[in-house]
Protein backbone atom coordinates (compact mmCIF):
# COMPACT_ATOMS: atom_id res chain seq x y z
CA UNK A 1 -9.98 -4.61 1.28
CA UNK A 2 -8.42 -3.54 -2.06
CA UNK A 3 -7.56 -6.75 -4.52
CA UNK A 4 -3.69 -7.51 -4.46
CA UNK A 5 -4.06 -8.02 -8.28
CA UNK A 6 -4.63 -4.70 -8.81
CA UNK A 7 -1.78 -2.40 -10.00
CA UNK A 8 -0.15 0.18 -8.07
CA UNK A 9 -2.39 2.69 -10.22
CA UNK A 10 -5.62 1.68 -9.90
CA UNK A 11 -4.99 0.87 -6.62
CA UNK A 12 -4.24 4.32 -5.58
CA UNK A 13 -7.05 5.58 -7.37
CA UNK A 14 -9.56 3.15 -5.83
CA UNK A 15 -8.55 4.10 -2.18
CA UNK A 16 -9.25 7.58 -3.27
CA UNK A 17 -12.56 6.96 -4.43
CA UNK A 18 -13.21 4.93 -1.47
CA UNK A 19 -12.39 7.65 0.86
CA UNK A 20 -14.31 9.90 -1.24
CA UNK A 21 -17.28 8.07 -0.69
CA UNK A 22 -16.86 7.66 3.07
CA UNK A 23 -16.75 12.19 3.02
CA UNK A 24 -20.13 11.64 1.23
CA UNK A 25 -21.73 9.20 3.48
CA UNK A 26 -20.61 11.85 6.16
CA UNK A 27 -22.42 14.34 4.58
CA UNK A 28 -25.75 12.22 3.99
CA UNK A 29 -25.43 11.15 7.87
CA UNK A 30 -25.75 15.36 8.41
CA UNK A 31 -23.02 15.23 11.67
CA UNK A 32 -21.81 18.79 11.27
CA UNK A 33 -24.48 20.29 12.89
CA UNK A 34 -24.58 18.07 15.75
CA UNK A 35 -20.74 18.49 16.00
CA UNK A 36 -20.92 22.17 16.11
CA UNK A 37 -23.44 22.17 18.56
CA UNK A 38 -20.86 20.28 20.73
CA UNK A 39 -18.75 23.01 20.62
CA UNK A 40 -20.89 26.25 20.79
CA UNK A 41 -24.27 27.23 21.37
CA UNK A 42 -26.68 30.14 21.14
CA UNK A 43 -24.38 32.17 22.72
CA UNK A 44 -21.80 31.65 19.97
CA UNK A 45 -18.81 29.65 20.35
CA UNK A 46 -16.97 30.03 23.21
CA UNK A 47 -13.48 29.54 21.88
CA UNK A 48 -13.78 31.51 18.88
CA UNK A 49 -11.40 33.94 20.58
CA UNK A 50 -9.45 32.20 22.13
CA UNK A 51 -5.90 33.83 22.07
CA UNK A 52 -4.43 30.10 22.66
CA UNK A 53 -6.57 29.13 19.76
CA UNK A 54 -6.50 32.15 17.42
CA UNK A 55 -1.98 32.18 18.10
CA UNK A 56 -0.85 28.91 17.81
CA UNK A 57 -3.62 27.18 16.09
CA UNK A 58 -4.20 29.45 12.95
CA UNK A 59 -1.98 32.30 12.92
CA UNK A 60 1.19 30.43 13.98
CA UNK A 61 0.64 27.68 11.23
CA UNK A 62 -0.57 29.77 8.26
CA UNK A 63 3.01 31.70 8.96
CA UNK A 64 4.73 28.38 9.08
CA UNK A 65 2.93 26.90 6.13
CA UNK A 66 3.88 29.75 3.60
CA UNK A 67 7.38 29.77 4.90
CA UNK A 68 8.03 25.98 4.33
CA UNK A 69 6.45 26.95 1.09
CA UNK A 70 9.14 29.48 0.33
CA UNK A 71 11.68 26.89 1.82
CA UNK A 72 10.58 24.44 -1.26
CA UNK A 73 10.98 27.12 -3.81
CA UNK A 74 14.43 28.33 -3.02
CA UNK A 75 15.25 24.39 -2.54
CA UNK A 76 15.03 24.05 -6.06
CA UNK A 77 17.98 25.77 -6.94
CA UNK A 78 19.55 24.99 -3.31
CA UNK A 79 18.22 21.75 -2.09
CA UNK A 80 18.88 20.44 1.60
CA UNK A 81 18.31 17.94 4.49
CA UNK A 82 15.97 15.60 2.67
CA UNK A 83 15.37 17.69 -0.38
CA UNK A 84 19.08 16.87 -1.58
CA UNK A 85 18.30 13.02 -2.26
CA UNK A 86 15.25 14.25 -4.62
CA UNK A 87 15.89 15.59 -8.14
CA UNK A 88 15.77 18.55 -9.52
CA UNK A 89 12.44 17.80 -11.35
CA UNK A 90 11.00 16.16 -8.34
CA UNK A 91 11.59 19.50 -5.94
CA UNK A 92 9.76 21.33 -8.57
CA UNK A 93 6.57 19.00 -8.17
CA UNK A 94 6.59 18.95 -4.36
CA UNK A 95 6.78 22.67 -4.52
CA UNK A 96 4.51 23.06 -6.52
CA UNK A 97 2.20 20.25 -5.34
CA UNK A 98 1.54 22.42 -2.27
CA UNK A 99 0.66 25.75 -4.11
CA UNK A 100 -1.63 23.69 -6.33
CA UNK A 101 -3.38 22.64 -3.20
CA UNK A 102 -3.48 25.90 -0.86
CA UNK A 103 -4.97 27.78 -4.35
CA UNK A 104 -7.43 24.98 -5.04
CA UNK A 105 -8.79 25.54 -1.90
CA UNK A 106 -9.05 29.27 -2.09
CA UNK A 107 -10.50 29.26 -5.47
CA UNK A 108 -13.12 26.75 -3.75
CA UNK A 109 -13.58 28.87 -1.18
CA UNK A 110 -14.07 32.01 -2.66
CA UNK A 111 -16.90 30.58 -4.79
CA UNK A 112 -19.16 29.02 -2.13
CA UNK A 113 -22.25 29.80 -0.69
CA UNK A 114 -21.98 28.34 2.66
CA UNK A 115 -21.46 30.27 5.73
CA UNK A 116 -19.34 29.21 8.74
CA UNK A 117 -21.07 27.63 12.11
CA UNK A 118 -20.64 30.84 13.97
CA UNK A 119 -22.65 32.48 11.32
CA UNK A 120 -25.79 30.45 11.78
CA UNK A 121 -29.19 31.86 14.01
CA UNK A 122 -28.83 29.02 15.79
CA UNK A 123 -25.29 30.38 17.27
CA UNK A 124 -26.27 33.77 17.35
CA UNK A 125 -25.84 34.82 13.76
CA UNK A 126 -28.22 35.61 11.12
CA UNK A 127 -27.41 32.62 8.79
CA UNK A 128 -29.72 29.42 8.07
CA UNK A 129 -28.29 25.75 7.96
CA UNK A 130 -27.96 25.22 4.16
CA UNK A 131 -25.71 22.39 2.59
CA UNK A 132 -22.72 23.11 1.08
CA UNK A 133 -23.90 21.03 -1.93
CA UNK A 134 -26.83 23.38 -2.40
CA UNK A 135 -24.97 25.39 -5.13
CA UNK A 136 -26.45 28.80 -5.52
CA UNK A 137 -28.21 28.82 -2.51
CA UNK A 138 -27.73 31.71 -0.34
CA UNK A 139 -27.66 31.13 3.21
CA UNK A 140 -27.96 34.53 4.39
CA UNK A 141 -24.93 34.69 5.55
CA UNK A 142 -21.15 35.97 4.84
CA UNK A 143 -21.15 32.42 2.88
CA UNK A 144 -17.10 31.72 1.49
CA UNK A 145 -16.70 29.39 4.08
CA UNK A 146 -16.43 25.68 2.38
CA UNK A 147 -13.93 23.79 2.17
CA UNK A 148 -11.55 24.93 5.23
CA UNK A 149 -9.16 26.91 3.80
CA UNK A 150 -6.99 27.30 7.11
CA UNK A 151 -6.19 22.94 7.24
CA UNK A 152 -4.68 23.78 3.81
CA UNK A 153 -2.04 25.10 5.37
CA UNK A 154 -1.06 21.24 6.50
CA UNK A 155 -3.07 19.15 4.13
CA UNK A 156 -1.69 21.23 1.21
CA UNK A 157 1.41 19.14 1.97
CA UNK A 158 -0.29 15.78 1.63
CA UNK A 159 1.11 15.70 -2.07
CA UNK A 160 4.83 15.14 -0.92
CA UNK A 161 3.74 11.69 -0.43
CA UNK A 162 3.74 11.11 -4.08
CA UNK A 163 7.16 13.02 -4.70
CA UNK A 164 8.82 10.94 -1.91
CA UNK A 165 7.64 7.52 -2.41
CA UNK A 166 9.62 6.08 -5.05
CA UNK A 167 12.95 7.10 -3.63
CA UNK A 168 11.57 7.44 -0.01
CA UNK A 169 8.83 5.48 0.83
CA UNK A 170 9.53 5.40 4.84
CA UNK A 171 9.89 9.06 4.22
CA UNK A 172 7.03 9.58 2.08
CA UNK A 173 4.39 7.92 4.53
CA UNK A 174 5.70 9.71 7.42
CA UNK A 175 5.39 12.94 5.45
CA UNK A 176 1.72 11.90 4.75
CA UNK A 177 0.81 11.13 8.16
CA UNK A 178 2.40 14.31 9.73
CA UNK A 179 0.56 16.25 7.02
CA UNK A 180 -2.71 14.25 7.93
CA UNK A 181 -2.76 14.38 11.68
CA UNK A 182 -1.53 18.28 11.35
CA UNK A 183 -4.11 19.01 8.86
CA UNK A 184 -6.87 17.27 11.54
CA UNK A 185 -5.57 19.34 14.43
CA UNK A 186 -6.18 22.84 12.38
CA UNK A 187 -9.08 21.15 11.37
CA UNK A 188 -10.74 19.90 14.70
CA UNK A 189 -9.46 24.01 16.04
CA UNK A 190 -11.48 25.19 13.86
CA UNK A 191 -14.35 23.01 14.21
CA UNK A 192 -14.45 24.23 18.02
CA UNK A 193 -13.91 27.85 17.13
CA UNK A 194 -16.84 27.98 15.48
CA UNK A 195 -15.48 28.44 12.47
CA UNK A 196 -16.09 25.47 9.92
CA UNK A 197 -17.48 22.02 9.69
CA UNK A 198 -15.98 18.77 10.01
CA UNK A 199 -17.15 17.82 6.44
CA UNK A 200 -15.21 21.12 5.75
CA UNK A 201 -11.72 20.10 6.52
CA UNK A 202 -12.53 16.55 5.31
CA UNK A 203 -13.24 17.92 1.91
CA UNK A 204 -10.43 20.20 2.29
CA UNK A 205 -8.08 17.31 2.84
CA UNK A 206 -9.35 14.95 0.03
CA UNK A 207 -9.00 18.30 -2.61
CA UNK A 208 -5.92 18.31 -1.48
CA UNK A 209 -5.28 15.10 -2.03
CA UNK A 210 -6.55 14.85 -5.36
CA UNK A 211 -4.54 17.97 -6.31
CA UNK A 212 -1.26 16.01 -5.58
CA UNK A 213 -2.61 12.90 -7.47
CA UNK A 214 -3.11 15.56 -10.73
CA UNK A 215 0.40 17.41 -10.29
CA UNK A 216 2.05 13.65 -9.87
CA UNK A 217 -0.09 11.98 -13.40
CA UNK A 218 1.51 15.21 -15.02
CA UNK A 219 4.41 15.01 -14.32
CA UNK A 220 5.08 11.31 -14.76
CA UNK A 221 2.58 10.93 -17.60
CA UNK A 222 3.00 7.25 -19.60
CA UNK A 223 5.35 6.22 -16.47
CA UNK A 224 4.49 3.55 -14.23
CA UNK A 225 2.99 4.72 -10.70
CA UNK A 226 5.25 3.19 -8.35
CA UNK A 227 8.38 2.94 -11.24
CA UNK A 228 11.28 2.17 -8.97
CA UNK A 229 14.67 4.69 -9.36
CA UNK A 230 18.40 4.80 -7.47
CA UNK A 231 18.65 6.86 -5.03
CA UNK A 232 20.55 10.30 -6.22
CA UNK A 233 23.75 10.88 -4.09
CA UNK A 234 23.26 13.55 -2.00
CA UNK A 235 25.30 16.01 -3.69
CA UNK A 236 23.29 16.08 -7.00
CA UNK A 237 20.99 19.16 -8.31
């Protein structure tokens, strides 16, 4: 349990240490193989193409993901709904808290080694098991496969929690938990499809995460972390 003498800063920045650790005991424990073999076997994976799958559980969200993304942008200049009780200043960090993430994740991505599950021998591919720690290391595979790129499209939104929650915090934990359980259902999709580890929409998440924590400390740099404000009225800009 984190120390109520700690301030709101260190506090936050504990809890994400914390959960880092928990990702890394996951990936010392070595469950992603056993979780994709729940899923597929050395036939492949049978849901990989899965129109049901494939439609409303990647295509579907990537689509709505960049257009909420667009949303924030033009919400700038012409905020609505909830947008018009947040500055002008803080609709340029949540906007750009979620671009931050999805291309922190695709610069990850592009980079690695590590193949997807449906790549390995074991699945019918030509890949070998290699960690996604073992940098360098080529698989034999397509690799580019760590973290999950396609739970970006929710997780990338797990930064709003840090716009929202000095104005908002109801708000700004039921933003977080929509983000998190959304980002967990692409996630867990995926996982069945054959087409990424658990550890890699964990990781994926906690990037994501971490991106938001960045784009907040800039933009409230020498501010207090949970500095209380009025509420704007809702016609302000």
């Amino acid at each position: 349990m984190i120390p109520g003498h700690l301030s709101a800063r260190s506090r936050l920045l504990l809890s994400t240490v914390l959960v880092l650790l928990l990702i890394l005991l996951w990936d010392v424990v070595g469950l992603d193989l056993t979780m994709a073999r729940l899923a597929g076997g050395p036939g492949g994976f049978p849901l990989s193409d899965d129109p049901t799958f494939v439609l409303w559980l990647h295509e579907v969200p990537r689509f709505l993901s960049w257009f909420g993304l667009t949303l924030l942008v033009v919400a700038i200049r012409w905020p609505f709904a909830l947008l018009r009780r947040l500055t002008r200043r803080e609709r340029i960090q949540l906007a750009l808290t979620v671009l931050a993430s999805v291309i922190a994740i695709s610069l990850l991505k592009n980079s690695s080694r590590t193949s997807c599950p449906w790549d390995l021998a074991e699945f019918g591919g030509t890949a070998s098991y290699v960690s996604h720690w073992a940098w360098g290391v080529n698989d034999g595979g397509p690799g580019r496969c760590f973290p999950a790129g396609h739970a970006s499209a929710a997780f990338a939104w797990l930064g709003g929690w840090f716009v929202l929650r000095r104005s908002m915090p109801r708000a700004a934990w039921a933003w977080f938990v929509t983000a998190a359980c959304l980002g967990m259902v692409l996630g867990l999709a995926q996982q069945w499809r054959g087409a990424h580890y658990m550890s890699h929409t964990l990781w994926t998440a906690w990037v994501c995460w971490v991106t938001g924590l960045a784009v907040d400390a800039a933009f409230h740099r020498g501010r207090p972390v949970s500095a209380p404000r009025s509420t704007p009225k809702l016609n302000e800009t």
